[in-house]
C-alpha atoms as a PDB file:
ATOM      1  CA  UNK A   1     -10.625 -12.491   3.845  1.00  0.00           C
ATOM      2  CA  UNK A   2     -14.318 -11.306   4.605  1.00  0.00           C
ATOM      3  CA  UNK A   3     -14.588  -8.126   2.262  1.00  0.00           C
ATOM      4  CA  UNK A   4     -15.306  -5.796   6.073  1.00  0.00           C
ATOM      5  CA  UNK A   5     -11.763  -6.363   6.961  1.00  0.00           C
ATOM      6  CA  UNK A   6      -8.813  -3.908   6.149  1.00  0.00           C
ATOM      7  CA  UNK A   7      -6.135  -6.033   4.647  1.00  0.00           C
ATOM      8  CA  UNK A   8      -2.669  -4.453   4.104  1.00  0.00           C
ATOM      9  CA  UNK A   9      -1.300  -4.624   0.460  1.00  0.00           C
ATOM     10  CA  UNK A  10       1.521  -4.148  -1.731  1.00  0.00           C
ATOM     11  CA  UNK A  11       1.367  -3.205  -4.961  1.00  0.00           C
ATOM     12  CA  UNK A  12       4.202  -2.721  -7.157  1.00  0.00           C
ATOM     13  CA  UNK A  13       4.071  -1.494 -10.869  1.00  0.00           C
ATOM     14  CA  UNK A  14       6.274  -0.914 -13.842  1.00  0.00           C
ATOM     15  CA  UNK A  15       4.447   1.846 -16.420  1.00  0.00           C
ATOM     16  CA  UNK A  16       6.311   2.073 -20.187  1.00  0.00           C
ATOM     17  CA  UNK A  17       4.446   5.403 -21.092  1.00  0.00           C
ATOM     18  CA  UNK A  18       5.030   8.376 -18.782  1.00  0.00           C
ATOM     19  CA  UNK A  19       1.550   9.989 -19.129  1.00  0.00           C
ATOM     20  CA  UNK A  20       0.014   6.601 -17.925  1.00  0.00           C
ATOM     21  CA  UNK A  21       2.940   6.628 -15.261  1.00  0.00           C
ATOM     22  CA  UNK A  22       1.944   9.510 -14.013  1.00  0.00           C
ATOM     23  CA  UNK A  23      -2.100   8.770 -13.897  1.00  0.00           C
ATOM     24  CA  UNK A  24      -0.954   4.859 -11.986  1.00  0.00           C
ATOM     25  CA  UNK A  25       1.061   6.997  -9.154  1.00  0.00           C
ATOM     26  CA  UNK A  26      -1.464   9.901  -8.557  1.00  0.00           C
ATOM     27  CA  UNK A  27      -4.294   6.841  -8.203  1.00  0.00           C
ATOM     28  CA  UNK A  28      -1.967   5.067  -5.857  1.00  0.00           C
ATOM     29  CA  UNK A  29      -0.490   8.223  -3.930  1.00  0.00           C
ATOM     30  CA  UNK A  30      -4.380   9.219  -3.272  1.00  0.00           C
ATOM     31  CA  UNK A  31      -4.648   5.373  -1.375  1.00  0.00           C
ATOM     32  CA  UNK A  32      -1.394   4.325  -0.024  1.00  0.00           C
ATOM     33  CA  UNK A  33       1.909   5.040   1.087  1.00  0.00           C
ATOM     34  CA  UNK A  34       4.876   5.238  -1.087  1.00  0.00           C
ATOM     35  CA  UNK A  35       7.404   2.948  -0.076  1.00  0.00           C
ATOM     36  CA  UNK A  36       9.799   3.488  -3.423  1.00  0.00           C
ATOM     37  CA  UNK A  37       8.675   5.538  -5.900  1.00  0.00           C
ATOM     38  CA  UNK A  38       6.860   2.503  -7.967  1.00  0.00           C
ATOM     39  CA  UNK A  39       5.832   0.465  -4.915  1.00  0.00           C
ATOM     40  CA  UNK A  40       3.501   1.299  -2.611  1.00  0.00           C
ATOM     41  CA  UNK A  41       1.567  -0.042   0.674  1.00  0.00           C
ATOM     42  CA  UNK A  42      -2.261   0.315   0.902  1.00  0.00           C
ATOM     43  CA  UNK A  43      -4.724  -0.557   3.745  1.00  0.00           C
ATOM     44  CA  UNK A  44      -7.848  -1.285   1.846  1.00  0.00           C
ATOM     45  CA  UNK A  45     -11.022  -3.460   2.569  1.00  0.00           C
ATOM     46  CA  UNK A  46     -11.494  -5.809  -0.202  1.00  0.00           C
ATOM     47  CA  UNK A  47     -13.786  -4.525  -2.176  1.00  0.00           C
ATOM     48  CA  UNK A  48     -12.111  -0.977  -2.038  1.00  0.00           C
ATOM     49  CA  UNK A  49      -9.262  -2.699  -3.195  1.00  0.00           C
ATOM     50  CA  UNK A  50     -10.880  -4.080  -5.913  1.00  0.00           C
ATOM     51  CA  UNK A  51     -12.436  -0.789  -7.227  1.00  0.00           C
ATOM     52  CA  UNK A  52      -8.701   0.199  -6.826  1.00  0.00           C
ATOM     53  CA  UNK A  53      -7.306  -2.398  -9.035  1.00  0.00           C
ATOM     54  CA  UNK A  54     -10.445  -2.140 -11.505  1.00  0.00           C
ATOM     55  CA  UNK A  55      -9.017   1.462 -11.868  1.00  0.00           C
ATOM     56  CA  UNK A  56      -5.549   1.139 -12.365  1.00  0.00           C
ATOM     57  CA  UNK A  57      -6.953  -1.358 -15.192  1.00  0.00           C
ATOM     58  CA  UNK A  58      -8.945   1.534 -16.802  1.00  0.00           C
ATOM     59  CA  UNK A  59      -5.387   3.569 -17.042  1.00  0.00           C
ATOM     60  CA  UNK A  60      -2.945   1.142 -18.435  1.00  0.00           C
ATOM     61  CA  UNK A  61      -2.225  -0.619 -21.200  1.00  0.00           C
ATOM     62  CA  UNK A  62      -1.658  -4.431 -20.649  1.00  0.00           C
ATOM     63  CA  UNK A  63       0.655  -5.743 -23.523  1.00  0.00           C
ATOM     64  CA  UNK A  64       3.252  -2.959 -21.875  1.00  0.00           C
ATOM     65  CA  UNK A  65       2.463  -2.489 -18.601  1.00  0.00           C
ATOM     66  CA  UNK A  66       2.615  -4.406 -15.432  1.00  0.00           C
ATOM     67  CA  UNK A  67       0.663  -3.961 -11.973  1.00  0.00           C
ATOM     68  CA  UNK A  68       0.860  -6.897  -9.392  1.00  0.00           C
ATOM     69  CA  UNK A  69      -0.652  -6.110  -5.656  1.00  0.00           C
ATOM     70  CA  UNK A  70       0.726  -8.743  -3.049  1.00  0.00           C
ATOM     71  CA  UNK A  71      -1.941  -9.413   0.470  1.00  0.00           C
ATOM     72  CA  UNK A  72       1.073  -8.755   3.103  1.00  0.00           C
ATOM     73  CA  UNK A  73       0.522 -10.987   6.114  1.00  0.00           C
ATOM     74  CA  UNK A  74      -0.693  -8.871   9.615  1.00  0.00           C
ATOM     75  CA  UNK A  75       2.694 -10.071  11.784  1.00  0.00           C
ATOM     76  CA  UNK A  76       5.345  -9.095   9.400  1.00  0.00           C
ATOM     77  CA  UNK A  77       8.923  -8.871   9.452  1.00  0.00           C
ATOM     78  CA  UNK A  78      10.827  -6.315   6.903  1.00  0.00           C
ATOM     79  CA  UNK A  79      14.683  -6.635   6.502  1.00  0.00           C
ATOM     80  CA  UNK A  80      15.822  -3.096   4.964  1.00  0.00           C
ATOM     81  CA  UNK A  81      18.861  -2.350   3.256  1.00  0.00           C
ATOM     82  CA  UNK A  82      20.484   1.004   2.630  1.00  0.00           C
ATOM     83  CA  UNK A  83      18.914   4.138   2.887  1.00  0.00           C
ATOM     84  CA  UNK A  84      15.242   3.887   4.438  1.00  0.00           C
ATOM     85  CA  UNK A  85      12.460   5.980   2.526  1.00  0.00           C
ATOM     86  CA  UNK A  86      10.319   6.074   5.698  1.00  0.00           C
ATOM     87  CA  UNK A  87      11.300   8.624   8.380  1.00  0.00           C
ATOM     88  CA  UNK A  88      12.140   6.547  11.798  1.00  0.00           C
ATOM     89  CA  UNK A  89       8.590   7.701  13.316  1.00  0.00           C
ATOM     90  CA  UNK A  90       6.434   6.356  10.590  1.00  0.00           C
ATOM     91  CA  UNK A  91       4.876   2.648  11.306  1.00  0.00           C
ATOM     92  CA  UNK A  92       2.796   0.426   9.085  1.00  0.00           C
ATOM     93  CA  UNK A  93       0.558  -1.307  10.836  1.00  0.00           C
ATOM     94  CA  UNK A  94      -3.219  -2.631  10.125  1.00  0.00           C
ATOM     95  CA  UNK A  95      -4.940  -2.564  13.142  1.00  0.00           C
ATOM     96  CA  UNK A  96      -5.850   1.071  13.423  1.00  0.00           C
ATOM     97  CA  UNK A  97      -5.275   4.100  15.336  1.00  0.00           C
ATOM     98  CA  UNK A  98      -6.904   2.918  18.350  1.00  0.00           C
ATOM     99  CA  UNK A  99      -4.369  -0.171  18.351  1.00  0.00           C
ATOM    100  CA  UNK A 100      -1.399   2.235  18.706  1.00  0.00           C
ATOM    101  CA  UNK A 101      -3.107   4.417  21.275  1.00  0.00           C
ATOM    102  CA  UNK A 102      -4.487   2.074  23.567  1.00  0.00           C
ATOM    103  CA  UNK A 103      -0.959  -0.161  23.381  1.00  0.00           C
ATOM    104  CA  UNK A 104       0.930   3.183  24.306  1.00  0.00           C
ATOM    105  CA  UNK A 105      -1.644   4.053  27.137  1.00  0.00           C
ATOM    106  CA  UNK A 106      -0.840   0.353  28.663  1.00  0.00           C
ATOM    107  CA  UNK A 107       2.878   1.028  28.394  1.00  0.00           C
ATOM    108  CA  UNK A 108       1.807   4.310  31.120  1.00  0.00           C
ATOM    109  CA  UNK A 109       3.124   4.349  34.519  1.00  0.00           C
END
């Protein structure tokens, strides 16, 4: 992936200490979307993410913690079980605004 193009990630984490918790989810919350309360989707270039990751190194501690951030392919197919955390109206999607506005504006009679 050329380091210009968004990419859309998943990155999941499991924190032992709740102070460093805490610092992992505010980084994340301030970048992505929560999709559970320790996973979460992100729409970074590259190098964004990697300042993102580089971060997130900064505020854990690696003999207990664990951080592991998954490149999502662009057509994707999610199978949900139970109770959604999204609202019906939100999407995920990677090709920008003007994607979603000039599909709807085709879809015009």
């Amino acid at each position: 992936m050329a380091d210009s193009q968004l990419g859309l990630y998943l990155i999941a984490y499991d924190i032992a200490n709740p102070r460093r918790l805490s610092k992992v989810h505010r980084a994340l919350k301030r970048k992505g979307l929560p999709v559970q309360y320790s996973v979460f989707t992100v729409v970074l270039k590259r190098r964004s993410l990697l300042r993102l990751l580089a971060h997130m190194e900064e505020l854990i501690e690696p003999v207990e913690d664990d951080i592991r951030c998954y490149r999502l392919p662009e057509q994707l197919t999610v199978k949900t079980l139970g109770r959604q955390f999204f609202p019906e109206d939100v999407l995920l999607f990677t090709g920008g605004v003007n994607r979603i506005l000039s599909s709807g504006k085709e879809n015009e009679g």
